[in-house]
N, C-alpha and C. Protein backbone atom coordinates (compact mmCIF):
# COMPACT_ATOMS: atom_id res chain seq x y z
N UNK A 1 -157.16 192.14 86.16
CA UNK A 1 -157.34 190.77 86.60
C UNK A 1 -158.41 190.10 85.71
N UNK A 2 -158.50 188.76 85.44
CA UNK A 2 -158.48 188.41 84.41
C UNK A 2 -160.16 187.41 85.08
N UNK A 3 -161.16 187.61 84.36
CA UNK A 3 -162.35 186.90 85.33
C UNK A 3 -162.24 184.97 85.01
N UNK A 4 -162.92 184.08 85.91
CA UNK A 4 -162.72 183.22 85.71
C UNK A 4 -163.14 182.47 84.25
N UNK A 5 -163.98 183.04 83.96
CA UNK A 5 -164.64 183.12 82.26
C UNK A 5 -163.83 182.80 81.31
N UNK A 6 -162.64 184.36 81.48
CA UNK A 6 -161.87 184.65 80.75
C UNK A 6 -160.77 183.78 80.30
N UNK A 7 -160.08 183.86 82.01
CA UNK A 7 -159.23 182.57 81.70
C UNK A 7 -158.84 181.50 81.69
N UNK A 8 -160.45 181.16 81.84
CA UNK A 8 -160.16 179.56 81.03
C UNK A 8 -160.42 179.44 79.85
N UNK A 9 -161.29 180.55 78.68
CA UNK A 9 -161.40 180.03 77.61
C UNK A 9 -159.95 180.71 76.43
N UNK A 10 -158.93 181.39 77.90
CA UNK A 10 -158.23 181.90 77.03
C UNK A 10 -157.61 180.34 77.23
N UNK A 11 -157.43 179.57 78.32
CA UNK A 11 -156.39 178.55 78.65
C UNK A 11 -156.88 177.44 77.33
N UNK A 12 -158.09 177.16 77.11
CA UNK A 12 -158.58 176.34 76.24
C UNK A 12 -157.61 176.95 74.68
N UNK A 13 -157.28 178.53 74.69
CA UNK A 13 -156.68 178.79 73.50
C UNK A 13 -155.64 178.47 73.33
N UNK A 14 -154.81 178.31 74.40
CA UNK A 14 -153.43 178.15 75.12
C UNK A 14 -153.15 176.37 74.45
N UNK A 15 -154.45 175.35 74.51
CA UNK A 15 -153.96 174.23 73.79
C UNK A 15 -154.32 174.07 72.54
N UNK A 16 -155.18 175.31 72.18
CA UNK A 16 -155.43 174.70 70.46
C UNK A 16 -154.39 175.36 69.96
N UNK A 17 -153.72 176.55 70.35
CA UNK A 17 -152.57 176.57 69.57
C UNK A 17 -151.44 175.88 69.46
N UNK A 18 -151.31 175.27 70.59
CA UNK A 18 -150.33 174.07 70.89
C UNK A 18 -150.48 173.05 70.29
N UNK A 19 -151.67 172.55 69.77
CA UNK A 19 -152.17 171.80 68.78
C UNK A 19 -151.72 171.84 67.65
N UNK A 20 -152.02 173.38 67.08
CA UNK A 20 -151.94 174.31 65.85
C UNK A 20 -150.20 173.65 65.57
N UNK A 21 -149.68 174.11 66.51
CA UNK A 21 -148.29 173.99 66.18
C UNK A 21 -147.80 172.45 65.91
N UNK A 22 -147.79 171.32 66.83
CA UNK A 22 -148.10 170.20 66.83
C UNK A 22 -148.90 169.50 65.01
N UNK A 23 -149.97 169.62 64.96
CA UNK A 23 -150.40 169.50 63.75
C UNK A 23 -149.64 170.15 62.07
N UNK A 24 -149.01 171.40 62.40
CA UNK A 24 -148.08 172.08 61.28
C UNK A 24 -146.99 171.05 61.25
N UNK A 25 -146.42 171.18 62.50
CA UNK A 25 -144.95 170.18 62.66
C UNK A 25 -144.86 169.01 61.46
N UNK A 26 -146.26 168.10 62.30
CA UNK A 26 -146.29 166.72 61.64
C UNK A 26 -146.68 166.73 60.00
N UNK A 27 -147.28 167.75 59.61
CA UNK A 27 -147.64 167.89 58.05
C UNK A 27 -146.16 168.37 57.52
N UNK A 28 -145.61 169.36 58.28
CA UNK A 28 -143.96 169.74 57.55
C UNK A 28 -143.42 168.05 57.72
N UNK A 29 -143.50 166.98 58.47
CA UNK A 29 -142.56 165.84 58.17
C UNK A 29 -143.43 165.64 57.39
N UNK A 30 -144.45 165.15 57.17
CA UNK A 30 -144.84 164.39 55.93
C UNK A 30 -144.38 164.84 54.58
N UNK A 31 -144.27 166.71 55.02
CA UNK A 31 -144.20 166.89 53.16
C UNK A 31 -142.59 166.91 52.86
N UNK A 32 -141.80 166.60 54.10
CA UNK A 32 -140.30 166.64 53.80
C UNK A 32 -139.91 165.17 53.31
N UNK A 33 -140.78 164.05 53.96
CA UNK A 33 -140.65 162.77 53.69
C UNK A 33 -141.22 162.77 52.07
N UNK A 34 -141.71 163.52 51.55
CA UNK A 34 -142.32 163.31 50.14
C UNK A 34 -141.42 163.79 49.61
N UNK A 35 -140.92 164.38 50.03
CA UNK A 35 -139.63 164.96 49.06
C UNK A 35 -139.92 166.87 48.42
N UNK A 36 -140.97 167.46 49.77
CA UNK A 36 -141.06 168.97 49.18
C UNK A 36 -140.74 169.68 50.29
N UNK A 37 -139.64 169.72 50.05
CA UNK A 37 -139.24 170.70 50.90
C UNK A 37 -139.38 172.09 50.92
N UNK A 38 -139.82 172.36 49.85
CA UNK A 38 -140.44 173.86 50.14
C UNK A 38 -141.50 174.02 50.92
N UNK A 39 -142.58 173.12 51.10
CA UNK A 39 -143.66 173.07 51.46
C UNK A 39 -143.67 172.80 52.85
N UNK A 40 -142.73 171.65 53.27
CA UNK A 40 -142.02 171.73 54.49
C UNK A 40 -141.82 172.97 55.20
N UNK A 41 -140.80 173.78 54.86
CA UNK A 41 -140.12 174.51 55.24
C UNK A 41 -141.44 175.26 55.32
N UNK A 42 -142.31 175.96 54.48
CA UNK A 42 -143.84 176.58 54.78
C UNK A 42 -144.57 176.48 55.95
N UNK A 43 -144.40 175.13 56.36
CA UNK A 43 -145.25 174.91 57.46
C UNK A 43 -144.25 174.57 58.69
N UNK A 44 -142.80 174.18 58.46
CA UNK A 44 -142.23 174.72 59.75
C UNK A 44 -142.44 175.64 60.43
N UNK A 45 -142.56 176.86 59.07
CA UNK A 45 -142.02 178.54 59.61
C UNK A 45 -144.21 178.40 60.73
N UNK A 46 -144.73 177.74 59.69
CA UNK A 46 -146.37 178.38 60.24
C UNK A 46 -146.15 177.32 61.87
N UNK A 47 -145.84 176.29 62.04
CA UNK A 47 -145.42 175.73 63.25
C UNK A 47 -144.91 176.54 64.14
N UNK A 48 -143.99 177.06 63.52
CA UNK A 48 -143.29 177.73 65.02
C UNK A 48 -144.03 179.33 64.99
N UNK A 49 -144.90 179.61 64.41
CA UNK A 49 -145.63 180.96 64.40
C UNK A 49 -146.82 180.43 65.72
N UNK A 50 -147.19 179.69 65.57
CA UNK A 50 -147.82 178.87 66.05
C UNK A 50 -147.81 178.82 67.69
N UNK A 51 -146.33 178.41 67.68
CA UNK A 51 -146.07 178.27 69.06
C UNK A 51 -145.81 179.88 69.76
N UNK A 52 -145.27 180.43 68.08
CA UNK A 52 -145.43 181.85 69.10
C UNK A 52 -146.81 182.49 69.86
N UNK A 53 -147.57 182.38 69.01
CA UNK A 53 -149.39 182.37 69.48
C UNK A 53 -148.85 181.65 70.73
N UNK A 54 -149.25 180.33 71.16
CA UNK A 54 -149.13 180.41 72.32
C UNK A 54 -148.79 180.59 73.82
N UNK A 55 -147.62 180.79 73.42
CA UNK A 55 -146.66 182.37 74.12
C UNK A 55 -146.83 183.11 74.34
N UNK A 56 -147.63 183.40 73.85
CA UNK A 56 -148.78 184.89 73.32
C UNK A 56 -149.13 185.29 74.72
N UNK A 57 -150.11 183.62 74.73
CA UNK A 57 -151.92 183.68 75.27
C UNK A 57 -151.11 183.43 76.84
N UNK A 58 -150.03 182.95 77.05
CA UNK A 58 -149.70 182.15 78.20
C UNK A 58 -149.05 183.57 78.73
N UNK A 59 -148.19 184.00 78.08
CA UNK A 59 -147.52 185.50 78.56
C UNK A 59 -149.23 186.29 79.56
N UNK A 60 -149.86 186.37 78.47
CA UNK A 60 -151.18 187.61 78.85
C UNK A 60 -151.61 187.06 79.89
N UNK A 61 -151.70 185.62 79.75
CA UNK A 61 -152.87 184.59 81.29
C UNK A 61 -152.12 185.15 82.85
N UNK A 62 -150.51 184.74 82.50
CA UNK A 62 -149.79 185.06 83.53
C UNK A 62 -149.67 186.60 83.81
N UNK A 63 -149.88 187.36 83.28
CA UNK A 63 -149.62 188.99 83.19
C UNK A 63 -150.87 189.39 84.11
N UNK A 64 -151.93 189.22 83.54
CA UNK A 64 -152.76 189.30 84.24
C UNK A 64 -153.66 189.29 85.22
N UNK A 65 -152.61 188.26 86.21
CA UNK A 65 -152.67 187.41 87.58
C UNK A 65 -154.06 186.12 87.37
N UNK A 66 -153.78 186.12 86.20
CA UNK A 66 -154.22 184.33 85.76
C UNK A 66 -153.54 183.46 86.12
N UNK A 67 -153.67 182.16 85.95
CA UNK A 67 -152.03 181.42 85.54
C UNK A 67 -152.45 179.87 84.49
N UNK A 68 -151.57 180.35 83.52
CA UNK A 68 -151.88 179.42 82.25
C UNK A 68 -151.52 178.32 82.57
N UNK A 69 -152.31 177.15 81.73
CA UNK A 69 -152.37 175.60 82.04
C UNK A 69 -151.67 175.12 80.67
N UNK A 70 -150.59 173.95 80.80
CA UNK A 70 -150.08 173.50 79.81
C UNK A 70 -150.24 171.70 79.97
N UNK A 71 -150.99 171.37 78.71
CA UNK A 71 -151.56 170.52 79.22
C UNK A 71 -151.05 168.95 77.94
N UNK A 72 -151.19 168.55 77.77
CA UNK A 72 -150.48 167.16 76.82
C UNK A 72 -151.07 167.67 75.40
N UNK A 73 -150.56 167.50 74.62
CA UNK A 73 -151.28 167.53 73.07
C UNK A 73 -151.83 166.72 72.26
N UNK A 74 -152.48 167.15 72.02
CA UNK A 74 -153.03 165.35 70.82
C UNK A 74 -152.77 165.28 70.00
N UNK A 75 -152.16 164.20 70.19
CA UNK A 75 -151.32 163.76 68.39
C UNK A 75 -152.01 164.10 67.39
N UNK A 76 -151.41 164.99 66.35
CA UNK A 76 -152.10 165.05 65.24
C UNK A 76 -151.63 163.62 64.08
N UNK A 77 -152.35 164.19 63.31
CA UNK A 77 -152.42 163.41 62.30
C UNK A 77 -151.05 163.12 61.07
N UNK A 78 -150.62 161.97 60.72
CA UNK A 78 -149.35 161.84 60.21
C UNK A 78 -149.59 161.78 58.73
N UNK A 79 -150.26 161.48 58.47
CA UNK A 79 -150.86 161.04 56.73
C UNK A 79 -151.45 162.03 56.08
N UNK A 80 -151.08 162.76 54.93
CA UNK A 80 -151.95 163.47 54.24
C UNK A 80 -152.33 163.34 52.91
N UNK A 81 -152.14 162.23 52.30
CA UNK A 81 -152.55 161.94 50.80
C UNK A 81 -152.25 162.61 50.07
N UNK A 82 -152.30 163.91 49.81
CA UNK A 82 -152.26 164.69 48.74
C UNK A 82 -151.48 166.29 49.86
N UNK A 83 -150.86 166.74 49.00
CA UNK A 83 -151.00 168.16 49.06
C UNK A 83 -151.85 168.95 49.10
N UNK A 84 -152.49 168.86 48.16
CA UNK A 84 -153.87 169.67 48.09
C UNK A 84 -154.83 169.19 49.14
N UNK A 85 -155.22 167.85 49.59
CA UNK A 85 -155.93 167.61 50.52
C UNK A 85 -155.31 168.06 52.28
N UNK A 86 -153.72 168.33 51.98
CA UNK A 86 -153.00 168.82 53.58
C UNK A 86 -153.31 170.03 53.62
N UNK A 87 -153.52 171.03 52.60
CA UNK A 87 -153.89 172.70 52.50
C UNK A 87 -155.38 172.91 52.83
N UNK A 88 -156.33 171.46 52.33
CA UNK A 88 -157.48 171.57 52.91
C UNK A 88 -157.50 171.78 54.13
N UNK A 89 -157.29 170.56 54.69
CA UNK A 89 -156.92 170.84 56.18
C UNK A 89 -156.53 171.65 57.18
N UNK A 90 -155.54 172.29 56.08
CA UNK A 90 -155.16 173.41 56.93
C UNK A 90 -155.93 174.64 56.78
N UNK A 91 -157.05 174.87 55.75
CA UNK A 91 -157.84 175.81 55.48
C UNK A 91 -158.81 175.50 56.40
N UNK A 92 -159.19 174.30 57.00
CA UNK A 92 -160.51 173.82 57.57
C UNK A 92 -159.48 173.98 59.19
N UNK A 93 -158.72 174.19 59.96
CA UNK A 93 -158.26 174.02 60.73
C UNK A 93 -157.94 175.59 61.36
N UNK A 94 -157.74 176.45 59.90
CA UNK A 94 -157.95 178.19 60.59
C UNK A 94 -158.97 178.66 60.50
N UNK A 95 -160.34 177.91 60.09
CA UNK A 95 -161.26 178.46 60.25
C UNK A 95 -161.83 177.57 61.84
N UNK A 96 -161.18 176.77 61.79
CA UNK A 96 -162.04 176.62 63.27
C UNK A 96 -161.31 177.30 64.41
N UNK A 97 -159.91 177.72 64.24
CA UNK A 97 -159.33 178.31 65.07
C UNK A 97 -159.74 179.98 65.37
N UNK A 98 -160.40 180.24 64.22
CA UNK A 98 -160.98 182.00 63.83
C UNK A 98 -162.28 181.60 64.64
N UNK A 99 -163.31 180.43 64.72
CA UNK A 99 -164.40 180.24 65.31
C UNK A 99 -164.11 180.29 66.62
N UNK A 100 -162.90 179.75 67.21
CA UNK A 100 -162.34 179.43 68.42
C UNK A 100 -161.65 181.24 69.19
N UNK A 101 -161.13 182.25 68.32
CA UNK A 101 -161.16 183.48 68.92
C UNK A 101 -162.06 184.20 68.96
N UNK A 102 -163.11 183.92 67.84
CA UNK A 102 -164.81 184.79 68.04
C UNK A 102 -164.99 184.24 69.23
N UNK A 103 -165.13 183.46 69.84
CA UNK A 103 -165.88 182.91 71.26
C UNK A 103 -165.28 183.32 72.24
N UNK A 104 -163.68 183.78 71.94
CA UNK A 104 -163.12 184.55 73.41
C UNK A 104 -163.81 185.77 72.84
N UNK A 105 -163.58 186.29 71.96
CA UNK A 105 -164.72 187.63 71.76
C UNK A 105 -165.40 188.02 72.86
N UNK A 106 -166.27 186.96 72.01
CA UNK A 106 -167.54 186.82 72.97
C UNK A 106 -167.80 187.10 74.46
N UNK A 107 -166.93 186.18 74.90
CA UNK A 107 -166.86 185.47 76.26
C UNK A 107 -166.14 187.06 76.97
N UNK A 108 -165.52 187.93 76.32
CA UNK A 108 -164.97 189.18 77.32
C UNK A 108 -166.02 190.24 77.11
N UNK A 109 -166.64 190.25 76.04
CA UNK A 109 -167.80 191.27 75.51
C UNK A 109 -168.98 190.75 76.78
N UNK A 110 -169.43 189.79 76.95
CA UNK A 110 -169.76 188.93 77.86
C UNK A 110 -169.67 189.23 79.05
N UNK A 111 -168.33 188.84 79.78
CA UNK A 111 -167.67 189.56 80.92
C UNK A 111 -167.07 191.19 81.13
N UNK A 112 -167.28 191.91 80.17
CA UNK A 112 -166.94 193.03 80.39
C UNK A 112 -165.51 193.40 80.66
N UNK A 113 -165.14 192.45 80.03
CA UNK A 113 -163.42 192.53 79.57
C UNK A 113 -162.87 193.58 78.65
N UNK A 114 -163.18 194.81 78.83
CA UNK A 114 -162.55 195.35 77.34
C UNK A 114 -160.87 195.47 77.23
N UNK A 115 -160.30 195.33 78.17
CA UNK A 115 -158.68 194.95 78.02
C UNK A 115 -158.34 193.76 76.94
N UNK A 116 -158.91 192.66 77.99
CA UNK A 116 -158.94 191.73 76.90
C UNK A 116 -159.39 191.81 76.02
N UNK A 117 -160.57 192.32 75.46
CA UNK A 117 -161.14 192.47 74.17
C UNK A 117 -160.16 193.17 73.14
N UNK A 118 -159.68 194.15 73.49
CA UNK A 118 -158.55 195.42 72.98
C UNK A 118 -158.06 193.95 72.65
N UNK A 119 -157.01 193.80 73.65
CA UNK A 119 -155.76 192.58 73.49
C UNK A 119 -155.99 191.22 72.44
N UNK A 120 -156.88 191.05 72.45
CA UNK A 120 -157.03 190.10 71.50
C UNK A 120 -157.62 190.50 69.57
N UNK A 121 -157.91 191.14 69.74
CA UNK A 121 -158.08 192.09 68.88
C UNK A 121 -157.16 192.16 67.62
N UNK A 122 -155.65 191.61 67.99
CA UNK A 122 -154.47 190.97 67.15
C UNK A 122 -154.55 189.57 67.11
N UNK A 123 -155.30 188.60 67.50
CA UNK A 123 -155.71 187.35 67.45
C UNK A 123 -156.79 187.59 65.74
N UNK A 124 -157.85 188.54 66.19
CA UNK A 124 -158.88 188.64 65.50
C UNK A 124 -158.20 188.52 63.75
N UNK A 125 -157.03 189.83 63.51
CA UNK A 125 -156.29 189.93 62.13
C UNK A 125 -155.39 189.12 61.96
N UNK A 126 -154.99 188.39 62.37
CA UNK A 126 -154.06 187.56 62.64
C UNK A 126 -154.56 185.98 61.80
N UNK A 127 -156.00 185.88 61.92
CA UNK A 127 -156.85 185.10 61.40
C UNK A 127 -157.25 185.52 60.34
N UNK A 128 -157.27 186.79 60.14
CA UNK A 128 -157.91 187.45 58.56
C UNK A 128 -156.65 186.84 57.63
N UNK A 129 -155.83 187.08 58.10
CA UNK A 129 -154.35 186.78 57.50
C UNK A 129 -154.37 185.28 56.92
N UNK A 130 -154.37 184.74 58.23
CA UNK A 130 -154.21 183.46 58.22
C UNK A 130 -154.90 182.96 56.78
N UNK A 131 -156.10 183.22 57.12
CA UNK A 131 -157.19 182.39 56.03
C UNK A 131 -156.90 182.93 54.54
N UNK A 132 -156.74 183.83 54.50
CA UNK A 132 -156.19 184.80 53.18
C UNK A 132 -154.87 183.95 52.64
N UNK A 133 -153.96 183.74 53.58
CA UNK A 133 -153.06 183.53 53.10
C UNK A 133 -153.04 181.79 52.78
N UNK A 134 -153.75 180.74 53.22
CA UNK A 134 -153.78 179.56 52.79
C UNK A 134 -154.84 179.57 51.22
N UNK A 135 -155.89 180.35 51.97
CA UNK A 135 -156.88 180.27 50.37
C UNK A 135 -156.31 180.65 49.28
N UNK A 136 -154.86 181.72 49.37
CA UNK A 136 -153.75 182.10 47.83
C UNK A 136 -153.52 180.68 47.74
N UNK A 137 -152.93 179.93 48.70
CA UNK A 137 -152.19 179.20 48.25
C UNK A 137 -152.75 177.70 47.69
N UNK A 138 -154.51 177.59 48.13
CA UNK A 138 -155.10 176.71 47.34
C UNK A 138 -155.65 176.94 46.32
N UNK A 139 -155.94 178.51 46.07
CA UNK A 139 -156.39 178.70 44.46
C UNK A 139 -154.68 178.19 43.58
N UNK A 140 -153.60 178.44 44.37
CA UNK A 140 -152.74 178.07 43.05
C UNK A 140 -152.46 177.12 43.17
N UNK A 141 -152.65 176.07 44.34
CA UNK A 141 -152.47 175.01 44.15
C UNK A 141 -153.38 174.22 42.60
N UNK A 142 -154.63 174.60 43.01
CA UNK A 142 -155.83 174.43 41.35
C UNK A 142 -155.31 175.24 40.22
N UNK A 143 -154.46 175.89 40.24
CA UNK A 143 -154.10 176.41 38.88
C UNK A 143 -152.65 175.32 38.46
N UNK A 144 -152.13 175.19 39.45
CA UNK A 144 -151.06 174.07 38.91
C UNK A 144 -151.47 172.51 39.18
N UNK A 145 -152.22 172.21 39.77
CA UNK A 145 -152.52 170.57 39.59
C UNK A 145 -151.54 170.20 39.89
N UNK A 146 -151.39 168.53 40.13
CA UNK A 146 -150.15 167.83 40.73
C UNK A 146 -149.69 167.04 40.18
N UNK A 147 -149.73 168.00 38.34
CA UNK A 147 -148.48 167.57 37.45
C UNK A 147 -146.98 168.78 37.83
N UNK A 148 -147.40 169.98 38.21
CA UNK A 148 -146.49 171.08 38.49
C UNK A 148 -145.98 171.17 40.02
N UNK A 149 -145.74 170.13 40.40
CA UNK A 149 -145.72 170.59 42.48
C UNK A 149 -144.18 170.81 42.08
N UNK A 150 -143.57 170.55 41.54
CA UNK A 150 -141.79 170.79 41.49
C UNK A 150 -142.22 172.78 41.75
N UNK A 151 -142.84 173.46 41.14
CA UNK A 151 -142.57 174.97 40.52
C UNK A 151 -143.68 175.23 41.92
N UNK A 152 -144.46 175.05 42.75
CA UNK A 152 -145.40 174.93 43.44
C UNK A 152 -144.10 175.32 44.53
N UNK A 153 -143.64 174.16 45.01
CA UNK A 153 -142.87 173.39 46.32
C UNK A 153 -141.70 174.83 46.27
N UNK A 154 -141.01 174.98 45.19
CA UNK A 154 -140.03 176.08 44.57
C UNK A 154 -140.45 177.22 45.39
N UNK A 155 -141.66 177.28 44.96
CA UNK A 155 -142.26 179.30 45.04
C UNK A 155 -143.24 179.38 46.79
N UNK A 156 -143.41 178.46 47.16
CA UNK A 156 -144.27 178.30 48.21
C UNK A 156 -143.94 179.92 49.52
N UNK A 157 -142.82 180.15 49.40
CA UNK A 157 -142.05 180.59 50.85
C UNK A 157 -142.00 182.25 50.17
N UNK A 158 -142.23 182.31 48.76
CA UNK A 158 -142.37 183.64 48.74
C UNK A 158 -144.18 184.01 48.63
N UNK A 159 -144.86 182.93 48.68
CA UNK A 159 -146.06 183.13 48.98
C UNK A 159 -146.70 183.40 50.37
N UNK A 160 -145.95 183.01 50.89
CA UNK A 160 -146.20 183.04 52.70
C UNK A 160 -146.48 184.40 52.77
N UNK A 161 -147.32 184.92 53.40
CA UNK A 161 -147.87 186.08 54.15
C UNK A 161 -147.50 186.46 55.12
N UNK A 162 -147.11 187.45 55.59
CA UNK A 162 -146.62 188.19 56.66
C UNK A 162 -145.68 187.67 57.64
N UNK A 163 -144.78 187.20 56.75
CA UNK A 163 -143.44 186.38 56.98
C UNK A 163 -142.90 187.02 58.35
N UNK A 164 -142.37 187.04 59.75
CA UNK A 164 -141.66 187.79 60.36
C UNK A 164 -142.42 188.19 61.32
N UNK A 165 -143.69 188.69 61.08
CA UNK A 165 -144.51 189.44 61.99
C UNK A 165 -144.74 188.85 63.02
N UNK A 166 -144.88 187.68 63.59
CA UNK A 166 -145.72 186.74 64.54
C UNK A 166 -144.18 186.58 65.88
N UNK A 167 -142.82 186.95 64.68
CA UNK A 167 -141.67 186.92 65.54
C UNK A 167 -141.62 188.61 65.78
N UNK A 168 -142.03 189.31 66.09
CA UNK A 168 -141.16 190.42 65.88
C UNK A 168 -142.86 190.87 67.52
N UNK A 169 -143.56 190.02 67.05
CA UNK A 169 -144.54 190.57 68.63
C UNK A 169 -144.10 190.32 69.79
């Protein structure tokens, strides 16, 4: 059973990933409206990884004789100027989400959760990943500049990291 601590700051996780997903969505239309569909298709697949995370957190809340809160989303943002400035974003957006599972950390280390602690524990690498795998893709974004996004947009989907995994939990 899951302490009151617990699950609310898991429920608080329950909407930033819903966010997470929400925010991917709207950057895949922008970059399909630009005409890159590779890059699109990149952040569809990280969208709906996304939503699997919160499936995740909502499965465990309810498992646990919690019960998860689903709550409205906030519009993300539609405009991204650049490519390279949407990968920022999205580099600045898994690191606050990696700040956002250190604090459930916390918060069960705290409460003396070690189930949960165990259990989340695939949240923790999941973020190693994450960040690893956008920072490849902004060092090459700086090696090709945005005279090359045709060969960029092309290769994007065999750059993706741990393609499958997020479906297969």
């Amino acid at each position: 059973m899951l302490s009151k601590k617990v699950e609310d700051i898991l429920n608080v996780q329950v909407d930033k990933e819903g966010y997470s997903s929400h925010l991917y969505l709207s950057m895949a239309v922008w970059a399909e409206t630009e005409g890159l569909g590779g890059i699109a298709d990149w952040l569809y697949a990280q969208a709906e990884e996304e939503r699997i995370h919160m499936l995740k957190l909502v499965r465990y809340i309810n498992e646990r004789d919690g019960k998860a809160k689903i709550i409205a989303v906030k519009e993300p943002p539609a405009e991204f100027g650049s490519v390279r400035e949407m990968f920022d974003k999205v580099m600045e957006h898994e690191q606050f989400i990696t700040g956002s599972i250190n604090e459930i950390v916390q918060v069960c280390i705290d409460e003396n959760d070690h189930t949960t602690h165990n259990w989340i524990q695939w949240f923790v690498t999941e973020q190693i990943e994450e960040e690893a795998s956008v920072k490849a893709l902004i060092d090459k974004l700086k090696l090709v500049g945005d005279h090359h996004m045709y060969m960029f947009d092309r290769d994007i989907m065999g750059m993706r990291g741990g393609e499958g995994e997020a479906a297969a939990e």
